[in-house]
C-alpha atoms as a PDB file:
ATOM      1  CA  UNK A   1      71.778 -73.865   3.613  1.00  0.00           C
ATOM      2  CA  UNK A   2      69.940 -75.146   0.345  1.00  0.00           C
ATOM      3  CA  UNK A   3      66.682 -74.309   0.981  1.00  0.00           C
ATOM      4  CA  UNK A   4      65.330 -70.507   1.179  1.00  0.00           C
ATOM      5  CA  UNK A   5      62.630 -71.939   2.481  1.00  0.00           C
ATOM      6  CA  UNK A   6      64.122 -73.043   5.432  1.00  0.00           C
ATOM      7  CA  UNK A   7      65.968 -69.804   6.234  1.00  0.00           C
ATOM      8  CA  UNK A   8      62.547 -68.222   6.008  1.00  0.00           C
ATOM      9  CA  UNK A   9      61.185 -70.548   8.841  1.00  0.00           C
ATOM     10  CA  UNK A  10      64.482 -69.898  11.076  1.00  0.00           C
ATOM     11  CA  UNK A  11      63.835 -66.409  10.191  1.00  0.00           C
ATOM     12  CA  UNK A  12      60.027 -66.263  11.182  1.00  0.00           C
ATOM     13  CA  UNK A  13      61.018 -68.385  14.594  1.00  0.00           C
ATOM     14  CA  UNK A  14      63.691 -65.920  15.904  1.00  0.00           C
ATOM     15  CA  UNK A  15      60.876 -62.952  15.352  1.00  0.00           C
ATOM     16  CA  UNK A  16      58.686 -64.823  17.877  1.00  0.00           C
ATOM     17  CA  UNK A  17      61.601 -65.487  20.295  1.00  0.00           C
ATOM     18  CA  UNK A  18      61.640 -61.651  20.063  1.00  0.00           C
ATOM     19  CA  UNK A  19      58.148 -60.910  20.381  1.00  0.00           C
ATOM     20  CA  UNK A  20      58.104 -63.333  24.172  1.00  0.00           C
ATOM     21  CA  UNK A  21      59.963 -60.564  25.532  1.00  0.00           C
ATOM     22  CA  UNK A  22      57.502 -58.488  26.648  1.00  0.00           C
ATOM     23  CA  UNK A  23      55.778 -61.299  28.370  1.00  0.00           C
ATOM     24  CA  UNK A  24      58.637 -62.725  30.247  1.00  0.00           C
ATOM     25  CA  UNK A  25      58.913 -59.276  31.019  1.00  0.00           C
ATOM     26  CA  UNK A  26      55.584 -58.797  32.508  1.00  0.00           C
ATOM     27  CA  UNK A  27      55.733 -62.669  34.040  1.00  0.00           C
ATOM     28  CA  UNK A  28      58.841 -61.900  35.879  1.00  0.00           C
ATOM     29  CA  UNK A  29      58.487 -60.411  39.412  1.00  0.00           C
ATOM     30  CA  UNK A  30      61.149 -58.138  39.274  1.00  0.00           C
ATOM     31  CA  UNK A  31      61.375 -54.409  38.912  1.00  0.00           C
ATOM     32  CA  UNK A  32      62.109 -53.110  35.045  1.00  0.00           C
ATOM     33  CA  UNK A  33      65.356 -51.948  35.275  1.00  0.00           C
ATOM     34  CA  UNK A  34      66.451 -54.543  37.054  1.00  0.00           C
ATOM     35  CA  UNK A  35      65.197 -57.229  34.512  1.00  0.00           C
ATOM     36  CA  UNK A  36      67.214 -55.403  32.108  1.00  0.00           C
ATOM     37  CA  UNK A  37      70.014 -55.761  33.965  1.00  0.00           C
ATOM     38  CA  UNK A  38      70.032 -59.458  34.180  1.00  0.00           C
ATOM     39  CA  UNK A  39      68.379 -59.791  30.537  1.00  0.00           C
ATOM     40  CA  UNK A  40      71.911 -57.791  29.597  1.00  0.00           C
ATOM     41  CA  UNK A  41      74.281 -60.090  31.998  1.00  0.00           C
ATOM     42  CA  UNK A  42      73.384 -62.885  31.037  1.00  0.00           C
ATOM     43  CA  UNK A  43      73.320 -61.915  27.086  1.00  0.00           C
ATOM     44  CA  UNK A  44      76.650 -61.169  27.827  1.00  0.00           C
ATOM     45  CA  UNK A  45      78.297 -64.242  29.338  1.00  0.00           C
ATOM     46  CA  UNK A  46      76.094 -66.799  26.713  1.00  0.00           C
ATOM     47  CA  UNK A  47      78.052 -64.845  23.842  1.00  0.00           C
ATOM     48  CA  UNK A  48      81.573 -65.141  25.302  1.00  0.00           C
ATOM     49  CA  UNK A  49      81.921 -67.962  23.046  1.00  0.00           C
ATOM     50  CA  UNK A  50      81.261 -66.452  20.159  1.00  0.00           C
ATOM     51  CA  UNK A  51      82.953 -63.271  21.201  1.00  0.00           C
ATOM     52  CA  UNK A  52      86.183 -65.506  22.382  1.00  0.00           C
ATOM     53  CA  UNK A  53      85.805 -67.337  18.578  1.00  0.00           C
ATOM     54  CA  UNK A  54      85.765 -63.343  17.064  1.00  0.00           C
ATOM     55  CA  UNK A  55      88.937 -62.513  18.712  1.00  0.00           C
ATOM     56  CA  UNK A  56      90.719 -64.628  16.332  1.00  0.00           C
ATOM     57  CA  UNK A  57      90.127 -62.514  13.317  1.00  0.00           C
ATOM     58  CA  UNK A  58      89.628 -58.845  15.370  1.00  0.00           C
ATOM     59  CA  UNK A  59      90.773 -56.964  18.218  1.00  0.00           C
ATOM     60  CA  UNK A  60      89.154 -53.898  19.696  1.00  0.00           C
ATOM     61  CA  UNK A  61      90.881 -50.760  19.539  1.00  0.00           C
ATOM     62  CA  UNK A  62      90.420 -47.491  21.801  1.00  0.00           C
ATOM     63  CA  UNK A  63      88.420 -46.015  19.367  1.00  0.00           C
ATOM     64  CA  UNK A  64      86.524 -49.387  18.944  1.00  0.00           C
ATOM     65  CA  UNK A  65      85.749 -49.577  23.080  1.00  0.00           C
ATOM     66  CA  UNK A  66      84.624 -45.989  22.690  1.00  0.00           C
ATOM     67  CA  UNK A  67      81.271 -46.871  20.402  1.00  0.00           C
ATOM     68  CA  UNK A  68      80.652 -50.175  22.032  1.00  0.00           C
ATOM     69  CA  UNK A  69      80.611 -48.224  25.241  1.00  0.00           C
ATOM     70  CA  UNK A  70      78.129 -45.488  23.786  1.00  0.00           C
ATOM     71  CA  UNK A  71      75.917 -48.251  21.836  1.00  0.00           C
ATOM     72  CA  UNK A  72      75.771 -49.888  24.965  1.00  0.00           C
ATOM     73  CA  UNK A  73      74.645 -46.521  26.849  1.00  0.00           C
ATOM     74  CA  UNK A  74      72.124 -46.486  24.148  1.00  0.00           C
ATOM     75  CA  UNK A  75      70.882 -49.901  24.738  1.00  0.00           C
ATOM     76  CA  UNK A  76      70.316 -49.569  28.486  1.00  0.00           C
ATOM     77  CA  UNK A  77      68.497 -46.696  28.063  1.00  0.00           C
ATOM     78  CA  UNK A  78      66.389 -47.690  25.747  1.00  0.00           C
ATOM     79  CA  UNK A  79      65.548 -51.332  28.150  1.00  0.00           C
ATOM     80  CA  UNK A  80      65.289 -49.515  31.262  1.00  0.00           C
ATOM     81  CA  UNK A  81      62.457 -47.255  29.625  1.00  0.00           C
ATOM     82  CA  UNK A  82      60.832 -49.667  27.268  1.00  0.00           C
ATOM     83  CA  UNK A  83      60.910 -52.874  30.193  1.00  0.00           C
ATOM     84  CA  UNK A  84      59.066 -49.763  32.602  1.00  0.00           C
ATOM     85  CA  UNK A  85      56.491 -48.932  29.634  1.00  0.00           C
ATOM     86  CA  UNK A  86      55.222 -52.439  30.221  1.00  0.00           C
ATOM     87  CA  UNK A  87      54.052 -51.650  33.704  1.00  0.00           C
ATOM     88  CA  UNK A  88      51.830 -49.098  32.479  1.00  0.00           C
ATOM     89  CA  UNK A  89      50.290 -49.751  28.746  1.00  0.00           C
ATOM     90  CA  UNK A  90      49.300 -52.409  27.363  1.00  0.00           C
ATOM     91  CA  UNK A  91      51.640 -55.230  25.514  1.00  0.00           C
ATOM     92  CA  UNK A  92      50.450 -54.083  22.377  1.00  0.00           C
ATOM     93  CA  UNK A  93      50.805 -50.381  22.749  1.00  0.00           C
ATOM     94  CA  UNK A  94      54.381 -50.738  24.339  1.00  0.00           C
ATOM     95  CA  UNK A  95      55.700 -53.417  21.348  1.00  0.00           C
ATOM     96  CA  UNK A  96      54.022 -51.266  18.677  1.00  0.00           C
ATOM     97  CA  UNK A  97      55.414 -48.158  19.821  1.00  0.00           C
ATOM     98  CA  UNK A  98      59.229 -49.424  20.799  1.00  0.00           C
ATOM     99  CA  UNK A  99      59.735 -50.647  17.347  1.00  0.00           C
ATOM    100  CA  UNK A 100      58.735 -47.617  15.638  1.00  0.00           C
ATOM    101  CA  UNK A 101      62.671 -47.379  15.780  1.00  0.00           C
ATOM    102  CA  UNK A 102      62.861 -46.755  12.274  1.00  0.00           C
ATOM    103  CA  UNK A 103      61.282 -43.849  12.041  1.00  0.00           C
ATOM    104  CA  UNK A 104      63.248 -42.327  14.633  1.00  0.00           C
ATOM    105  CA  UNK A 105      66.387 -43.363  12.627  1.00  0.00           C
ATOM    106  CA  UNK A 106      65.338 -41.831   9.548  1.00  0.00           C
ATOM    107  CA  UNK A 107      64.476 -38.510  11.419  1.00  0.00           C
ATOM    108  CA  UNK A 108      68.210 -38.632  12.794  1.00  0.00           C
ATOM    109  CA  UNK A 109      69.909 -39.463   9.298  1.00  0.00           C
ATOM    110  CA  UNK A 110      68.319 -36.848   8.205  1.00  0.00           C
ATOM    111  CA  UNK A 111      69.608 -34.326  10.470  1.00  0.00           C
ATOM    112  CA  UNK A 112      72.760 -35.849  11.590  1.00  0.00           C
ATOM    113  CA  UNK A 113      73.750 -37.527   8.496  1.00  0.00           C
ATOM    114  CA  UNK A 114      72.120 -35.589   5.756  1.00  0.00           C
ATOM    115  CA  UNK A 115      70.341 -38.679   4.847  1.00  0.00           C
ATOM    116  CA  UNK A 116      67.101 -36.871   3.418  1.00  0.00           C
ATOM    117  CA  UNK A 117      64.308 -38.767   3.448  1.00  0.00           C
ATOM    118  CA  UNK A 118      62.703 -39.932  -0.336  1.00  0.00           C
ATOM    119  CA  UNK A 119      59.092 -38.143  -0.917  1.00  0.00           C
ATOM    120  CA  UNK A 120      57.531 -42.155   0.013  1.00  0.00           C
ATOM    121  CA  UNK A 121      59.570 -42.350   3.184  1.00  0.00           C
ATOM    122  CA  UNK A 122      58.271 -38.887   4.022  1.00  0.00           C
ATOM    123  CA  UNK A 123      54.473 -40.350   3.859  1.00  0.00           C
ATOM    124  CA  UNK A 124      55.948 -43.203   5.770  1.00  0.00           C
ATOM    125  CA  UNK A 125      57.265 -40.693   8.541  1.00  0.00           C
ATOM    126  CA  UNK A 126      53.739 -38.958   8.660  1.00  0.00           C
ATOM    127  CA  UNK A 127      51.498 -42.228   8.251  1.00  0.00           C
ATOM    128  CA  UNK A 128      53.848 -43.721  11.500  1.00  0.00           C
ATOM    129  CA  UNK A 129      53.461 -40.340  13.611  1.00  0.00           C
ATOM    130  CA  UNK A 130      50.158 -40.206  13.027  1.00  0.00           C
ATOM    131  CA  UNK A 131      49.674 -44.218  14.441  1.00  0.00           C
ATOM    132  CA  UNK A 132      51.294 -43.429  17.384  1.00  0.00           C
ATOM    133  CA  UNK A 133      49.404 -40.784  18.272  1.00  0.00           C
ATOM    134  CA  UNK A 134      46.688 -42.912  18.129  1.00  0.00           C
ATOM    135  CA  UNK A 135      48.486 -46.135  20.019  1.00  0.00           C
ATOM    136  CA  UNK A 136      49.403 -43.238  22.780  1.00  0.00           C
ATOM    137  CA  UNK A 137      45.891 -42.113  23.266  1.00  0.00           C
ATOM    138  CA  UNK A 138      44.077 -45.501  22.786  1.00  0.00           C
ATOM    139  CA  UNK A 139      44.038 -48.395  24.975  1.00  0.00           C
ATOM    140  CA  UNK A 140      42.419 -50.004  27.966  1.00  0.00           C
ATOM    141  CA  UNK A 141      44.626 -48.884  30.654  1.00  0.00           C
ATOM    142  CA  UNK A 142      43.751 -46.097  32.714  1.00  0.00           C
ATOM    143  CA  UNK A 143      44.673 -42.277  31.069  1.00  0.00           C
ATOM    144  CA  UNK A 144      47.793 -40.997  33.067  1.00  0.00           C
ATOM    145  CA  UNK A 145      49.337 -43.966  33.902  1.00  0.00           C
ATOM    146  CA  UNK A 146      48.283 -45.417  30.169  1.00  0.00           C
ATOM    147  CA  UNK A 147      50.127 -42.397  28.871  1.00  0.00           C
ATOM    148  CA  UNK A 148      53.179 -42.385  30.743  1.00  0.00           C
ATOM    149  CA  UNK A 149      53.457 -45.964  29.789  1.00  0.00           C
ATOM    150  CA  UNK A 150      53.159 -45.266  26.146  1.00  0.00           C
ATOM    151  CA  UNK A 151      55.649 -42.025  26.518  1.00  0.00           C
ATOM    152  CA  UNK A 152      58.378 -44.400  27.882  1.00  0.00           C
ATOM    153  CA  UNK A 153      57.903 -46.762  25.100  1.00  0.00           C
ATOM    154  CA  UNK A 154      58.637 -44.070  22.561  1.00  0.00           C
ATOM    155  CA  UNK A 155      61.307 -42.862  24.521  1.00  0.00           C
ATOM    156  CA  UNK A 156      62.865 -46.904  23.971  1.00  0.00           C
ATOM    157  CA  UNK A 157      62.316 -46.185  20.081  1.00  0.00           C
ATOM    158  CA  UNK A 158      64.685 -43.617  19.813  1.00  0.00           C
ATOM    159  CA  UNK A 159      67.098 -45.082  21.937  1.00  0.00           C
ATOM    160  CA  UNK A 160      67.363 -47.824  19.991  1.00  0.00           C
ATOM    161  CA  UNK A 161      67.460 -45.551  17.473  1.00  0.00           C
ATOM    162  CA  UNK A 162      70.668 -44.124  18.351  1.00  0.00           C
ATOM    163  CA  UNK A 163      72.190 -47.495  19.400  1.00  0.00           C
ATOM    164  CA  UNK A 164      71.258 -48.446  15.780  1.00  0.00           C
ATOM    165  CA  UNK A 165      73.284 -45.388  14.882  1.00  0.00           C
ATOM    166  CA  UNK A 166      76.238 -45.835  16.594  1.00  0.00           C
ATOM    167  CA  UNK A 167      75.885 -49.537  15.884  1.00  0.00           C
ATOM    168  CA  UNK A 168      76.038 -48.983  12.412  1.00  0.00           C
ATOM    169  CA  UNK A 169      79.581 -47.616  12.392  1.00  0.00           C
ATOM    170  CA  UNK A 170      80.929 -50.005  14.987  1.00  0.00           C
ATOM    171  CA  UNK A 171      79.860 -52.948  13.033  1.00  0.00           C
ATOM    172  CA  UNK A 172      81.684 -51.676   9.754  1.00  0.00           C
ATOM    173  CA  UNK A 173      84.726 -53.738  11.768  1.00  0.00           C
ATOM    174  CA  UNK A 174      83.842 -55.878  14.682  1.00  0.00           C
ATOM    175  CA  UNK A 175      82.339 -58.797  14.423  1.00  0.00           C
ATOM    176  CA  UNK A 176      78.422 -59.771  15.585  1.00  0.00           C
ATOM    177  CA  UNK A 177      79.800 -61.723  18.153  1.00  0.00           C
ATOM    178  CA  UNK A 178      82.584 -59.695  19.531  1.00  0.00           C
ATOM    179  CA  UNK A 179      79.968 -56.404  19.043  1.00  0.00           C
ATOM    180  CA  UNK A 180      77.180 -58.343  20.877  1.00  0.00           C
ATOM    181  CA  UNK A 181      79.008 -60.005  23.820  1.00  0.00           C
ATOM    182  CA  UNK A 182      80.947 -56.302  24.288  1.00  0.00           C
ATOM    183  CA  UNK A 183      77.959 -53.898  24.075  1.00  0.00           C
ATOM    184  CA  UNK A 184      75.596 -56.122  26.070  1.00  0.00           C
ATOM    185  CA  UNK A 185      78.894 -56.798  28.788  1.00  0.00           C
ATOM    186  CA  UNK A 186      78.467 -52.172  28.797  1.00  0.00           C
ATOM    187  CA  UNK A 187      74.789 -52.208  28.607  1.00  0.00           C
ATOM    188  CA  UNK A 188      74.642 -54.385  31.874  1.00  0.00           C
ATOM    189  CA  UNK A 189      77.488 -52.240  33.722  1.00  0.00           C
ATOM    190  CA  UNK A 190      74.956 -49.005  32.787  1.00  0.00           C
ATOM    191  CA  UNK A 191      71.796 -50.965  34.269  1.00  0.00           C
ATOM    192  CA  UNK A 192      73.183 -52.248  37.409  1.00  0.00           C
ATOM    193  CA  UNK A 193      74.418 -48.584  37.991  1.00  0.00           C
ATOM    194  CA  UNK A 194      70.539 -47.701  37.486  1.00  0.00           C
ATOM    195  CA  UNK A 195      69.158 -50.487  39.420  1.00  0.00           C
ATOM    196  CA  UNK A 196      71.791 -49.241  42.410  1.00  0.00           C
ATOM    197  CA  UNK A 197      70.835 -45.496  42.206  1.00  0.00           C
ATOM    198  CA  UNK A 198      66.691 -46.338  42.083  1.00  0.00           C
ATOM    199  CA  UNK A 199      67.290 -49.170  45.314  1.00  0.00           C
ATOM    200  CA  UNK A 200      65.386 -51.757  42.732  1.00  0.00           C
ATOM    201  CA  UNK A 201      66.033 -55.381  44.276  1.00  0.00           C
ATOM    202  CA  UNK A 202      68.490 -57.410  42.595  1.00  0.00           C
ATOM    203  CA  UNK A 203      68.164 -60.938  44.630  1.00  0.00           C
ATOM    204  CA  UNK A 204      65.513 -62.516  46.116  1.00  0.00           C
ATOM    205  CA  UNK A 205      63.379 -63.337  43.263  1.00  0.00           C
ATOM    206  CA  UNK A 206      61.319 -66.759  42.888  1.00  0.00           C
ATOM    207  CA  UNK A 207      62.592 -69.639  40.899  1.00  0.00           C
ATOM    208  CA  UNK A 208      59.851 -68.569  38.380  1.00  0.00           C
ATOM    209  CA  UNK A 209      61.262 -64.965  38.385  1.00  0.00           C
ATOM    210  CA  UNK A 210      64.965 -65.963  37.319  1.00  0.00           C
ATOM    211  CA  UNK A 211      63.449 -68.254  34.558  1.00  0.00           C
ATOM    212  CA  UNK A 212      61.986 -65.599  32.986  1.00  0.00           C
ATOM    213  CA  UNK A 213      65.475 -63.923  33.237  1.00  0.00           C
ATOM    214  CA  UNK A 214      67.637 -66.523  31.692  1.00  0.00           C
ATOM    215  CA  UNK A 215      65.092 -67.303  29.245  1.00  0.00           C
ATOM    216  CA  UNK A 216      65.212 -63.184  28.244  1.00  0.00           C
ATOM    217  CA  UNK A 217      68.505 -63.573  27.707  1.00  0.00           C
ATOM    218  CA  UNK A 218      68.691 -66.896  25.617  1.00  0.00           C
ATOM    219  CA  UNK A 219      65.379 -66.645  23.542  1.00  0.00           C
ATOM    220  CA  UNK A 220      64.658 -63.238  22.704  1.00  0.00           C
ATOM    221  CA  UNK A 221      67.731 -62.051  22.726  1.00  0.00           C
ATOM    222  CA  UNK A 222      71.090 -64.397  21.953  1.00  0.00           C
ATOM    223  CA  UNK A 223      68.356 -66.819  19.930  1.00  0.00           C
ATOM    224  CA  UNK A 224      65.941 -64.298  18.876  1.00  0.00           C
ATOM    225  CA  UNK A 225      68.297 -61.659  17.529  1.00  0.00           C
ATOM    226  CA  UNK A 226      70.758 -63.893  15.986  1.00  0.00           C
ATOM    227  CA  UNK A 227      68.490 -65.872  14.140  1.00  0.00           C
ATOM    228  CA  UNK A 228      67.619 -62.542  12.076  1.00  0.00           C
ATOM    229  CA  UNK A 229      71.308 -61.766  11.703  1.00  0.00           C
ATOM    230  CA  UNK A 230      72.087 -65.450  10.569  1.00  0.00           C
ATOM    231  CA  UNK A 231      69.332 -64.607   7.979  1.00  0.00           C
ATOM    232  CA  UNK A 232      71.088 -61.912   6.494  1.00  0.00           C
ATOM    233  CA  UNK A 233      73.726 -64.125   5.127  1.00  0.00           C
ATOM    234  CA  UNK A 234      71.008 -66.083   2.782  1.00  0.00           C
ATOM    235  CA  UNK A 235      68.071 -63.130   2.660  1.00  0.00           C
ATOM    236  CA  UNK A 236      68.388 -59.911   1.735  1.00  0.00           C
ATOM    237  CA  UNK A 237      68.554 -57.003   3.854  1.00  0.00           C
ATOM    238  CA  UNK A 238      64.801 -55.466   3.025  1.00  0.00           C
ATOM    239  CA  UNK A 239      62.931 -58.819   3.948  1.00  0.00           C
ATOM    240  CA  UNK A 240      64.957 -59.148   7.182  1.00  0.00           C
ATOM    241  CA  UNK A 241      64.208 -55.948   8.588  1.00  0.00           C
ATOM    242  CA  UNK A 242      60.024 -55.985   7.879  1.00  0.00           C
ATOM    243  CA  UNK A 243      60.333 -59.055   9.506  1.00  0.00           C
ATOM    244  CA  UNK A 244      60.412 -57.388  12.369  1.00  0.00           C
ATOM    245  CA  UNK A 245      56.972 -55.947  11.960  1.00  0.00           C
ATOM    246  CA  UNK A 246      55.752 -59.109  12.655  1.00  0.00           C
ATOM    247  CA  UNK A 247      56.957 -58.549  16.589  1.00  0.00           C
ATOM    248  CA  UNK A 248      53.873 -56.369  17.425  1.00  0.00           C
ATOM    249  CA  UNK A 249      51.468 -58.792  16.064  1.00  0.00           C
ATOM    250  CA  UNK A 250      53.190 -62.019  17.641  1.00  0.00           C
ATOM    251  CA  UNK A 251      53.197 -60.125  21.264  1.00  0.00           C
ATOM    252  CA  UNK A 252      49.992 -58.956  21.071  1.00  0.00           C
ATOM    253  CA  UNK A 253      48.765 -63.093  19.867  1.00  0.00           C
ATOM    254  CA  UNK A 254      51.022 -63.897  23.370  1.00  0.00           C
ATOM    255  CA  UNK A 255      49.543 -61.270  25.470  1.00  0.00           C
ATOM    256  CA  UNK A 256      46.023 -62.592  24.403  1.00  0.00           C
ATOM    257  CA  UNK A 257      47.063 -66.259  24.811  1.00  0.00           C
ATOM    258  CA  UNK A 258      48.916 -66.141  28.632  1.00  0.00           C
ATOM    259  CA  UNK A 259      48.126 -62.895  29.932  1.00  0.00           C
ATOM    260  CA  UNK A 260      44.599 -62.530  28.365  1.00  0.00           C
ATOM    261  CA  UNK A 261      44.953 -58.876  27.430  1.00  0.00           C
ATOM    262  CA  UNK A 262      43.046 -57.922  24.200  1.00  0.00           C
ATOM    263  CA  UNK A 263      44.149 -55.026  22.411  1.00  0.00           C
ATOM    264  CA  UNK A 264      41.439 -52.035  21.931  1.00  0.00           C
ATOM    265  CA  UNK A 265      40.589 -51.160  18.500  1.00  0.00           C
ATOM    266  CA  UNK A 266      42.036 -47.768  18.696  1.00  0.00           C
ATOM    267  CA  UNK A 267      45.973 -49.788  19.200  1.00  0.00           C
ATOM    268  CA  UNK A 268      44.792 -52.233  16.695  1.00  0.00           C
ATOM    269  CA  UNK A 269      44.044 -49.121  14.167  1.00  0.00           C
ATOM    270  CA  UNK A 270      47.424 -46.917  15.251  1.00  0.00           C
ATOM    271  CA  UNK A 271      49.338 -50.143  14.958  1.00  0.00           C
ATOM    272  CA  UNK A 272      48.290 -50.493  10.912  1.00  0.00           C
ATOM    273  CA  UNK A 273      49.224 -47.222  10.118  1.00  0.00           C
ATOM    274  CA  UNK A 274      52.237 -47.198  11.946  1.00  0.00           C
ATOM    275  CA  UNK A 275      53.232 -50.581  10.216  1.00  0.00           C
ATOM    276  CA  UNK A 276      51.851 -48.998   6.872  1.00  0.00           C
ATOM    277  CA  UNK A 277      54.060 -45.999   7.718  1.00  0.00           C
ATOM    278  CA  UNK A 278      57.436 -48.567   8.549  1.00  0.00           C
ATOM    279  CA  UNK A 279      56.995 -50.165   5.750  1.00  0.00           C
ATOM    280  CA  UNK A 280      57.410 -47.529   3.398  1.00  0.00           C
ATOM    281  CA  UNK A 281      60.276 -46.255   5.417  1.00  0.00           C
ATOM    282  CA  UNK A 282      62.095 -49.392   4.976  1.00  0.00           C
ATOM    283  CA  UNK A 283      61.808 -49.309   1.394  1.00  0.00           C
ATOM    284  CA  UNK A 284      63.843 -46.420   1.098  1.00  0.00           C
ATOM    285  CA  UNK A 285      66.172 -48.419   3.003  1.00  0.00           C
ATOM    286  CA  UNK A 286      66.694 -51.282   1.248  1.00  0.00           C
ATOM    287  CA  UNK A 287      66.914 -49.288  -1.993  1.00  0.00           C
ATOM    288  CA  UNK A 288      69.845 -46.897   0.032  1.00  0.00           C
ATOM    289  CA  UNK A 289      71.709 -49.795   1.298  1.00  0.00           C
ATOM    290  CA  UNK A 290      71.638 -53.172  -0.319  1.00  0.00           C
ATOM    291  CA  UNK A 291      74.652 -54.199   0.824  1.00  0.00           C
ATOM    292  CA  UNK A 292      74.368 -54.057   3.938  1.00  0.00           C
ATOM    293  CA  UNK A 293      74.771 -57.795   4.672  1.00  0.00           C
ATOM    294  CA  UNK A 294      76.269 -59.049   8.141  1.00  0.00           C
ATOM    295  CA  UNK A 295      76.437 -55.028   9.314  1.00  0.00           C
ATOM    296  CA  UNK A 296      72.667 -54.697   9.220  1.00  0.00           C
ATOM    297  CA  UNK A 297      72.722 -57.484  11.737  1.00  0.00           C
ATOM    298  CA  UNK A 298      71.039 -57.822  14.994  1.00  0.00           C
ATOM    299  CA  UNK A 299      70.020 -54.700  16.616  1.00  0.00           C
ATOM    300  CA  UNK A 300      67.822 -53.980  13.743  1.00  0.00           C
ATOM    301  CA  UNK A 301      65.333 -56.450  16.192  1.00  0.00           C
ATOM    302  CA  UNK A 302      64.729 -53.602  19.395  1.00  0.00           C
ATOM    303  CA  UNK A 303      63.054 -55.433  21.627  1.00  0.00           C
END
């Protein structure tokens, strides 16, 4: 690749294959935890290529299946609440909340890795509270049920969170595409198990309804996600990852186009300052860990 320029555009495209996803979501008429399921599946089999290609150069230990198998714990849990926040808040609230990952992740470093926080990133950590608070108790949706929406999506943030976590060790040795095509393969066994245990319908769904499936898995997430990783190999780290602010504001552009759903100025406001907040975060980030490369790959991308 020659051109920066064109990475950029690659780069820009797989954040609004990302940001569909909580549309298809919404469009397919399926219950959540059963769209995660299949979203998860069919990841899964669409990166045994890859994964099969990986093998050549890595094998997966014990050890190895014992992360993938907790990153992919992670993962469901963080779908199955973040796919049922969308049948509650609004697209914007949900989107803006989920991928206040980052903060969560900081938080965690902090206390679990001793990763303290720079005097900025603390401002960031306060500026990105403080917008969620105001996402959670904004919005057009009705209180309780707006609330308990916007509680579940937060709840998805620091899941990812600690898939991001555990990710960030397993990755130190396995490659995207083995790491992708084995933690997605987990994250599916997790969400069937869920979709069993709440009797949510796994067949029977319209021809429109397994579209939006197969195009969850293949857009926003094989496309979507590996465009940003790709990225990494020709950007650095820092621009990759506030790329991903972009998300919120390409769902919410979505939700107004096809589901006519305008934000309320209260999510609009939170959503700055949580943004604001992210942002500063990051650069405490990308000034820890330049060389992060390949390793900061996909699953920086929640949603």
């Amino acid at each position: 690749m020659n051109s920066r320029v064109n990475v950029r555009v690659i780069m820009v495209l797989g954040v609004f294959a990302i940001s569909g996803a909580a549309i298809l979501i919404r469009q397919a008429q399926a219950e959540p935890i059963a769209i995660a399921f299949y979203r998860m599946a069919f990841a899964a089999v669409l990166m045994v290529p890859w994964a099969v290609y990986d093998l050549r150069q890595a094998r997966l230990t014990a050890a190895s299946w014992r992360v993938l198998v907790l990153a992919g714990f992670f993962l469901a849990l963080h779908f199955a609440l973040w796919n049922t926040s969308l049948f509650y808040t609004s697209v914007t609230s949900s989107v803006v909340l989920v991928t206040t990952q980052p903060v969560f992740v900081t938080v965690f470093g902090a206390l679990l890795l001793g990763e303290i926080p720079t005097r900025r990133a603390w401002v960031g950590l306060a500026l990105a509270i403080s917008g969620s608070a105001v996402v959670a108790l904004g919005g057009n949706s009705e209180g309780a049920s707006r609330l308990a929406g916007n509680v579940m999506a937060l709840g998805g943030a620091i899941m990812a969170a600690g898939y991001f976590l555990v990710g960030r060790v397993a990755r130190r040795t396995i490659p995207v595409g083995l790491y992708g095509a084995s933690v997605y393969g987990c994250s599916a066994l997790f969400l069937l198990i869920a979709a069993l245990i709440f009797r949510q319908p796994l067949t029977g769904y319209s021809g429109d309804t397994w579209r939006s499936l197969f195009l969850l898995a293949l857009v926003s997430t094989v496309l979507g996600h590996t465009s940003l990783n790709w990225a990494l190999k020709y950007l650095p780290t820092s621009m990759v990852s506030v790329s991903i602010l972009g998300e919120p504001l390409g769902a919410t552009i979505l939700a107004v186009i096809l589901l006519q759903e305008l934000p309320a100025l209260l999510e609009v406001f939170g959503g700055i300052l949580i943004i604001a907040g992210i942002l500063m975060i990051w650069q405490q980030g990308s000034a820890q860990d330049p060389q992060d490369g390949e390793a900061g790959g996909t699953e920086k991308a929640s949603s």
